[in-house]
N, C-alpha and C. Protein backbone atom coordinates (compact mmCIF):
# COMPACT_ATOMS: atom_id res chain seq x y z
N UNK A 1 0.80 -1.18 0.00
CA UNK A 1 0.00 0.00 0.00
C UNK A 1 0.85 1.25 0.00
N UNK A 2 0.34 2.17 0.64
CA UNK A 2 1.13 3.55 0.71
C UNK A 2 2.29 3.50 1.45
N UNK A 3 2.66 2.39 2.38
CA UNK A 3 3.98 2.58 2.43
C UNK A 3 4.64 1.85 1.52
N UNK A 4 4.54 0.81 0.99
CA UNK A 4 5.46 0.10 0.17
C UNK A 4 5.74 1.65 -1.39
N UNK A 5 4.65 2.11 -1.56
CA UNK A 5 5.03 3.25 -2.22
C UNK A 5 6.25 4.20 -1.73
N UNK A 6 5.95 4.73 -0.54
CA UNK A 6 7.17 5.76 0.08
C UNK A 6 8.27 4.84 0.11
N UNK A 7 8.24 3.38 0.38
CA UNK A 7 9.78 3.00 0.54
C UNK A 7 10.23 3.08 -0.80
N UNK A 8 9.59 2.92 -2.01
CA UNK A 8 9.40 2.67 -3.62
C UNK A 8 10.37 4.27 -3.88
N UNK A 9 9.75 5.13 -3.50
CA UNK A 9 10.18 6.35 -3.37
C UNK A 9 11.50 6.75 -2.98
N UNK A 10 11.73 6.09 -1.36
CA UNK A 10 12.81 6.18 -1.26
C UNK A 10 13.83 5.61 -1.87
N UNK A 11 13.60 4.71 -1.88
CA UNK A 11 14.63 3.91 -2.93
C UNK A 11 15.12 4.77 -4.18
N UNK A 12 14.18 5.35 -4.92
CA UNK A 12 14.23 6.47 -5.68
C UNK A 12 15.05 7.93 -5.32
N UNK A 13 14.94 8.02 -4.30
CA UNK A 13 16.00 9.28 -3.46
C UNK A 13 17.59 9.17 -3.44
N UNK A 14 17.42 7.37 -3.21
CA UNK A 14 18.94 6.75 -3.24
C UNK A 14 19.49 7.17 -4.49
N UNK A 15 18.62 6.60 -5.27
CA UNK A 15 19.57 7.06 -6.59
C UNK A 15 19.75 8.78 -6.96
N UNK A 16 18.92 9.31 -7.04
CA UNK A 16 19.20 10.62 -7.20
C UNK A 16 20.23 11.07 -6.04
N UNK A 17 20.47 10.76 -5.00
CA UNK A 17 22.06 11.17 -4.02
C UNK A 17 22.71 10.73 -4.88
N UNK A 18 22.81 9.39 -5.47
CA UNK A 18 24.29 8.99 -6.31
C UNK A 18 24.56 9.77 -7.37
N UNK A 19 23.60 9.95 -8.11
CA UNK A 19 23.75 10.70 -9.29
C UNK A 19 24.18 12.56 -9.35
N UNK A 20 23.83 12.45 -8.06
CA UNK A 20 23.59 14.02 -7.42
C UNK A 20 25.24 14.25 -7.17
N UNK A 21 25.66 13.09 -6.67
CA UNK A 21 26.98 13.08 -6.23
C UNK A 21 28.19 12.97 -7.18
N UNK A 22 28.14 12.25 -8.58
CA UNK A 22 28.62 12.75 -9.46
C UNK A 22 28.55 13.88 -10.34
N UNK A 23 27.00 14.91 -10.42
CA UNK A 23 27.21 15.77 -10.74
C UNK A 23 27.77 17.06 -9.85
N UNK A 24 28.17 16.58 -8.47
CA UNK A 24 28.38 17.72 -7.77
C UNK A 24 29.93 17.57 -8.29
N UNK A 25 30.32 16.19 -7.83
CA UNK A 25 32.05 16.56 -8.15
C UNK A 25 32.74 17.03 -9.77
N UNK A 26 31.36 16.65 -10.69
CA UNK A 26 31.85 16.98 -12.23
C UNK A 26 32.16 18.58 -11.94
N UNK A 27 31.14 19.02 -10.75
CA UNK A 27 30.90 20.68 -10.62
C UNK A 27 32.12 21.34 -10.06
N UNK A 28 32.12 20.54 -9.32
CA UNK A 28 33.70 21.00 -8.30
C UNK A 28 35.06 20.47 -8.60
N UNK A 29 34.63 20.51 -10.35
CA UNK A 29 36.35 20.21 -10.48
C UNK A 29 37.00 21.23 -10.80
N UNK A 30 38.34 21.16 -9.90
CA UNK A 30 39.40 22.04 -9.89
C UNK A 30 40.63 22.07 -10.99
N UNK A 31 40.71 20.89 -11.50
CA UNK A 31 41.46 20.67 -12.90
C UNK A 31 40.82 21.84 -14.03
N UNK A 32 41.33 22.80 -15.30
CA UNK A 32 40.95 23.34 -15.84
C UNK A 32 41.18 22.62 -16.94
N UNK A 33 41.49 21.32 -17.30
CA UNK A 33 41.23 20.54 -18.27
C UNK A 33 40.37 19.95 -18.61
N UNK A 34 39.73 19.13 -17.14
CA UNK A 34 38.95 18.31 -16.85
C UNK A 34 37.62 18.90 -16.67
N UNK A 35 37.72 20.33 -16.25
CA UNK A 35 36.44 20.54 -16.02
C UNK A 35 35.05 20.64 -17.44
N UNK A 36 34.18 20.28 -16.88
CA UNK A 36 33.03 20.16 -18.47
C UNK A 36 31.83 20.99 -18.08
N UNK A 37 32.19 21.57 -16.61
CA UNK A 37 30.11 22.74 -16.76
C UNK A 37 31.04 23.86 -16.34
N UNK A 38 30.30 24.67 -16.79
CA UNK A 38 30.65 26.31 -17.26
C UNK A 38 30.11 26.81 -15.98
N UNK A 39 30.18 28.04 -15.62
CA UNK A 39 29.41 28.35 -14.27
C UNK A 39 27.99 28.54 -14.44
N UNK A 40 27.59 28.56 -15.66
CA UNK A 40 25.89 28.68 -15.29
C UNK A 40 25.76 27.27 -15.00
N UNK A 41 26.45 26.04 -15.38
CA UNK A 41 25.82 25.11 -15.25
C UNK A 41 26.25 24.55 -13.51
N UNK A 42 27.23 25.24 -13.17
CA UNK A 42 27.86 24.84 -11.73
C UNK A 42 27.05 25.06 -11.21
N UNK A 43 26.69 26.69 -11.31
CA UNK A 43 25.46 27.30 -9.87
C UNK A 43 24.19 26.26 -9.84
N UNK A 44 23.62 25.97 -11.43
CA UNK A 44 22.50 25.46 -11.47
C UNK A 44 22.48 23.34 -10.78
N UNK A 45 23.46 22.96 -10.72
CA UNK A 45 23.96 22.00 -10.29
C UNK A 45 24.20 21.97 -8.60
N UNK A 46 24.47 22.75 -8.45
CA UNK A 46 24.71 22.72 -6.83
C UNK A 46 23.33 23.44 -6.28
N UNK A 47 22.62 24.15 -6.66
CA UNK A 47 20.85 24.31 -6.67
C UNK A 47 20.03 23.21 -6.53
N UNK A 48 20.54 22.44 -7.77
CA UNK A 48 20.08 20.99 -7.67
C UNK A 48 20.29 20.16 -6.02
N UNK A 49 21.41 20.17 -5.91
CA UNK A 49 22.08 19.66 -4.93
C UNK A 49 21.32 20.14 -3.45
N UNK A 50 21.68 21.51 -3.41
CA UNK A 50 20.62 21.49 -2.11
C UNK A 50 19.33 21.31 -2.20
N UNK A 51 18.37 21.40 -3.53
CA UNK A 51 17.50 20.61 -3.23
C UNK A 51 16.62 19.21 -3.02
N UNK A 52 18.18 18.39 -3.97
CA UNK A 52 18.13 17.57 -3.40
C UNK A 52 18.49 16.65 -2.03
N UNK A 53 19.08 17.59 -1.72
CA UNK A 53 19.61 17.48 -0.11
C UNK A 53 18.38 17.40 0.80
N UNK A 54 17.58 17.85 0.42
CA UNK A 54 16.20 17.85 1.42
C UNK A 54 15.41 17.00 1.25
N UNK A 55 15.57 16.35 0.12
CA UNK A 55 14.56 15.06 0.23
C UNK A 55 14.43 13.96 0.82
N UNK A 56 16.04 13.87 1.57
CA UNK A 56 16.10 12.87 2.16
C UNK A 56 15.31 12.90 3.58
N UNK A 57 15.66 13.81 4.35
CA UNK A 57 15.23 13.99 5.63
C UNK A 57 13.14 14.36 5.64
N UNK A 58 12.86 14.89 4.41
CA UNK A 58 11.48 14.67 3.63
C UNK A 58 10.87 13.64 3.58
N UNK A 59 11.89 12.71 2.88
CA UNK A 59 11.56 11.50 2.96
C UNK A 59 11.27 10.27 4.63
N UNK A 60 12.22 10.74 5.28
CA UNK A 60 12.51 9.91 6.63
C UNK A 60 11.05 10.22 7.25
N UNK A 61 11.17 11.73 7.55
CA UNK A 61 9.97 12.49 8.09
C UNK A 61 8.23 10.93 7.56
N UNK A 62 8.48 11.65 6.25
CA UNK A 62 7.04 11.50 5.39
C UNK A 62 7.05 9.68 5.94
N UNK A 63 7.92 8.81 5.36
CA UNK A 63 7.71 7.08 6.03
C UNK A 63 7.38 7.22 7.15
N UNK A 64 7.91 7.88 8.05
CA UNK A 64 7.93 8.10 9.78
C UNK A 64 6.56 7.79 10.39
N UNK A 65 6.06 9.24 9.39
CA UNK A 65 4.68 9.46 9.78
C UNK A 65 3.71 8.95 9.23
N UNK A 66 3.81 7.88 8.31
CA UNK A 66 3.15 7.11 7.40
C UNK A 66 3.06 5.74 8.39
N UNK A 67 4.01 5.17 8.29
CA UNK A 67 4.80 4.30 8.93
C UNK A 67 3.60 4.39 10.69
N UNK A 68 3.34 5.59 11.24
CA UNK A 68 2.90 5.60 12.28
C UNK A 68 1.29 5.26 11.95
N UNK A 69 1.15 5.84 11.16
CA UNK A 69 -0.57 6.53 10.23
C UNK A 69 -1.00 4.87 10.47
N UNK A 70 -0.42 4.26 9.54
CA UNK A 70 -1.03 3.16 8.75
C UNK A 70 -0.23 1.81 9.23
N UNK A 71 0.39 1.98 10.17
CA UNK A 71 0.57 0.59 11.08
C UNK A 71 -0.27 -0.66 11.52
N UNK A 72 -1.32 0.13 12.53
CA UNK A 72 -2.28 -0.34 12.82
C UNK A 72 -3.00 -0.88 11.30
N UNK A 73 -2.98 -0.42 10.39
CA UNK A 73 -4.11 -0.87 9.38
C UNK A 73 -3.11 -1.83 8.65
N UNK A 74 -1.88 -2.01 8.29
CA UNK A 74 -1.46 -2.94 8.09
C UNK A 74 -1.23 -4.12 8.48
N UNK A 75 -1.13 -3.70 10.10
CA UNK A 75 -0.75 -4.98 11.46
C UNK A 75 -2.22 -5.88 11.18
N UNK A 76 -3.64 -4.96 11.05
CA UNK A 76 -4.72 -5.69 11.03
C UNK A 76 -4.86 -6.49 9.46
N UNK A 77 -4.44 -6.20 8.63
CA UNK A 77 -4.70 -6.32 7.09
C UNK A 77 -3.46 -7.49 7.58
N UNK A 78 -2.22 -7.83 7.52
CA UNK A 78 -1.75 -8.89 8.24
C UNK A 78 -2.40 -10.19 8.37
N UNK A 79 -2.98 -9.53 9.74
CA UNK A 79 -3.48 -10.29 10.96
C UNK A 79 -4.59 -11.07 10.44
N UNK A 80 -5.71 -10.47 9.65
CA UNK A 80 -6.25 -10.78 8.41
C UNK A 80 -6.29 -11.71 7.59
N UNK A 81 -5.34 -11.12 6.73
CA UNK A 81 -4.52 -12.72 5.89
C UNK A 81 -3.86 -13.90 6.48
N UNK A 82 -3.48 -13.79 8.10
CA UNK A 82 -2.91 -14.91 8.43
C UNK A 82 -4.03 -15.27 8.49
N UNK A 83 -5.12 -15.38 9.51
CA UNK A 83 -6.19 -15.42 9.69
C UNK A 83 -7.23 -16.09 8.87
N UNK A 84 -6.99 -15.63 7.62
CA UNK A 84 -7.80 -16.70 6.10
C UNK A 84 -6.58 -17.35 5.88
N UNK A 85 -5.72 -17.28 6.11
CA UNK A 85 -4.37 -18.82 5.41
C UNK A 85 -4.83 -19.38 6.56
N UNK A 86 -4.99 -19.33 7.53
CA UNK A 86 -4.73 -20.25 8.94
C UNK A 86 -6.67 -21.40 8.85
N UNK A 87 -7.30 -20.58 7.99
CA UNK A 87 -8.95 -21.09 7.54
C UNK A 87 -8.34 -22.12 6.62
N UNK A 88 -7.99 -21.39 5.60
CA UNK A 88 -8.19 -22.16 4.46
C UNK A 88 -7.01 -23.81 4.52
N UNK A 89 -6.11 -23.52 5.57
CA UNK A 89 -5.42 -24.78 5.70
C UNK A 89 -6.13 -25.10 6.59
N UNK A 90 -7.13 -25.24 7.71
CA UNK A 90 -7.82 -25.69 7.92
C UNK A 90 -9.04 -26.49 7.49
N UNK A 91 -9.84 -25.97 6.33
CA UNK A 91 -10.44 -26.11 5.78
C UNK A 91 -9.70 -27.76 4.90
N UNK A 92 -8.61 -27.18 4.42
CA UNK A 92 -8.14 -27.80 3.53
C UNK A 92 -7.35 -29.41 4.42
N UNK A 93 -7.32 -29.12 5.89
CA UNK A 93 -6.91 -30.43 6.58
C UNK A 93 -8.22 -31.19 6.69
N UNK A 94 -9.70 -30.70 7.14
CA UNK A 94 -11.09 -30.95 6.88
C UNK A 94 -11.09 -32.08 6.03
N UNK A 95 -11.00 -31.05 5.11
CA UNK A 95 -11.37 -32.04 3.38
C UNK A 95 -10.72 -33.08 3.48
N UNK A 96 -9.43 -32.93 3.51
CA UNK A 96 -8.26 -34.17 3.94
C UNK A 96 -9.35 -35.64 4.57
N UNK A 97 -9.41 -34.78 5.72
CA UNK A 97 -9.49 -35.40 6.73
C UNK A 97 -11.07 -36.50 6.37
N UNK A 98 -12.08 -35.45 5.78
CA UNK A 98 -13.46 -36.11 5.08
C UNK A 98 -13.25 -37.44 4.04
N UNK A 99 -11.93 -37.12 3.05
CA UNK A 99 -11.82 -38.09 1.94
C UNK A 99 -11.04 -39.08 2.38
N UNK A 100 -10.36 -38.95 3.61
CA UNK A 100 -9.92 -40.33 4.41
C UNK A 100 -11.15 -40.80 5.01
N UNK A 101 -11.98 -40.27 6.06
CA UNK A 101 -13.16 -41.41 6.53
C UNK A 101 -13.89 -42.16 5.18
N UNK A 102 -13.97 -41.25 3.75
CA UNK A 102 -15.25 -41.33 3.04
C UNK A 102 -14.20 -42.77 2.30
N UNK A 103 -13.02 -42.69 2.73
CA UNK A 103 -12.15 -43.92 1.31
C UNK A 103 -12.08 -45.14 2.65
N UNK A 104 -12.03 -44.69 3.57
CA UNK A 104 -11.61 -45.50 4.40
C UNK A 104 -13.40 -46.56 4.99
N UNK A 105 -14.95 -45.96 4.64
CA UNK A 105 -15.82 -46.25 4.69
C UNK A 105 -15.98 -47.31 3.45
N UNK A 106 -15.53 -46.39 2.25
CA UNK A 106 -15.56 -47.21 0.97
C UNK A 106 -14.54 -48.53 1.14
N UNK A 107 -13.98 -48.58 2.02
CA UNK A 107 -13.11 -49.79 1.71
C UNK A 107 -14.04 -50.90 2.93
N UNK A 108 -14.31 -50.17 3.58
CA UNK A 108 -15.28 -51.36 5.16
C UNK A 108 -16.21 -51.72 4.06
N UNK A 109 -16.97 -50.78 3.31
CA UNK A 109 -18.35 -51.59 2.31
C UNK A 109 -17.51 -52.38 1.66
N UNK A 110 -16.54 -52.37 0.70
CA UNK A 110 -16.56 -53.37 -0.23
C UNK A 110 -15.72 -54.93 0.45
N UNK A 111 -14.97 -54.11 1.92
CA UNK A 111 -14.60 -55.43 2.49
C UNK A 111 -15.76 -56.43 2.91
N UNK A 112 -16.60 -55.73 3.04
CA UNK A 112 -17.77 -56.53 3.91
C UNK A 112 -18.65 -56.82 2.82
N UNK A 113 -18.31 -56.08 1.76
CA UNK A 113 -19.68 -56.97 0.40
C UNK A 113 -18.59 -58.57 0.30
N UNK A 114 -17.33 -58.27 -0.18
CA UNK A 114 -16.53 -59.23 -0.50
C UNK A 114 -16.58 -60.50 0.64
N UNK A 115 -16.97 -60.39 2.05
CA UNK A 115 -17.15 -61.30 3.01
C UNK A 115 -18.15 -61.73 2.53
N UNK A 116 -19.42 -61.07 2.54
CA UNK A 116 -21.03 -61.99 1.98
C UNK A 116 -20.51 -62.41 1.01
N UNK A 117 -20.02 -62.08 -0.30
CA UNK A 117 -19.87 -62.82 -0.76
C UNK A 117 -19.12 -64.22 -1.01
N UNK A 118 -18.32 -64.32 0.02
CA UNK A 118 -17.80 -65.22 0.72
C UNK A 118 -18.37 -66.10 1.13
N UNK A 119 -19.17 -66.08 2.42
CA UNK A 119 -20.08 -66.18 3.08
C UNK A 119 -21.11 -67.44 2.02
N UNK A 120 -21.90 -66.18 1.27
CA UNK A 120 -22.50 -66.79 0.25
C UNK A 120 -22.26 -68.22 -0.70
N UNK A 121 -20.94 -67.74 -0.96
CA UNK A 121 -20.21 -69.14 -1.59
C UNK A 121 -20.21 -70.38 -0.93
N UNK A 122 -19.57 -69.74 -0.14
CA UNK A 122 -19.56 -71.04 0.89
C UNK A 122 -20.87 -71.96 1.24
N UNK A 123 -22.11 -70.85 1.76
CA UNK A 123 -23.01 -71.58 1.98
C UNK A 123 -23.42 -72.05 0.71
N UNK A 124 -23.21 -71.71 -0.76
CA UNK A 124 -24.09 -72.18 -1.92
C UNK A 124 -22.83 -74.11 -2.42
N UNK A 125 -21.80 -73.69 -1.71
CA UNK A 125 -20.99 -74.90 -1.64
C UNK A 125 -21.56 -75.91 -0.86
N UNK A 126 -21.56 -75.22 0.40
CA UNK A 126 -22.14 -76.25 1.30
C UNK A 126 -23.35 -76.99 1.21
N UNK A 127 -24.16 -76.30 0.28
CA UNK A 127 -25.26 -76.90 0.16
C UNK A 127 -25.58 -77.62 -0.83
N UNK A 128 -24.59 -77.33 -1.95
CA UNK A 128 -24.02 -78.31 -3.21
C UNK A 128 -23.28 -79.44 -2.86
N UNK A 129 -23.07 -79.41 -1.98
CA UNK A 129 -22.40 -80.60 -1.09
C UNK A 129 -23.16 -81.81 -0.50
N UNK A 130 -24.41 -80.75 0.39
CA UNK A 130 -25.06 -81.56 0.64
C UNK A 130 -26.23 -82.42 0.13
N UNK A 131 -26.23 -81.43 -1.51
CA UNK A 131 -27.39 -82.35 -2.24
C UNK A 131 -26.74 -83.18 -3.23
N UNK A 132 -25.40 -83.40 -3.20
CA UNK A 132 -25.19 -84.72 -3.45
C UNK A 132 -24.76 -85.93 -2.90
């Protein structure tokens, strides 16, 4: 949600310091060979610089208070989803648990048809037995 955005953000701050940081030293070079920005582009570069200097502590601030805002609504949104995973593997040990009695019923019926019919034999033997 809105914080995974601001951290998204910050992350985004990171890079602009790095980049910020090679254009400061392109700015502050003291070599007159090496150097490549002219002074309009120095002043306008180190402008940059302090304003990007403020985003960071902008940034800390803004998560801080985000971070405080929307805790609670995340901790519950969480708490939540464990809450339906902790159902649905329940649910899902249930079912388990239903198609073992229902296979384990299906096997008592056909053990016990397979006895009568046992049973059956026998007595239709026995009695073929006894009518001759």
């Amino acid at each position: 949600g809105a914080i995974k955005r601001l951290k998204e953000w910050d992350a985004k701050v990171t890079i602009i310091e790095g980049k910020m940081e090679s254009f400061i030293a392109k700015a502050e070079e003291k070599n007159p060979d090496k150097k490549i920005y002219g002074p309009g582009m120095i002043k306008r570069v180190k402008a940059l610089a302090v304003r990007a200097n403020e985003l960071r502590p902008r940034m800390e601030e803004l998560i801080e208070l985000w971070e405080e805002a929307f805790q609670p609504i995340e901790a519950k949104r969480q708490a939540e989803a464990e809450e339906r995973e902790r159902e649905a593997l329940e649910r899902a040990k249930e079912a388990k648990r239903q198609e073992e009695l229902r296979q384990a019923a299906l096997r008592a019926k056909e053990l016990a048809a397979a006895k009568r019919r046992e049973a059956e034999e026998l007595r239709a033997k026995e009695e073929q037995e006894r009518l001759e």
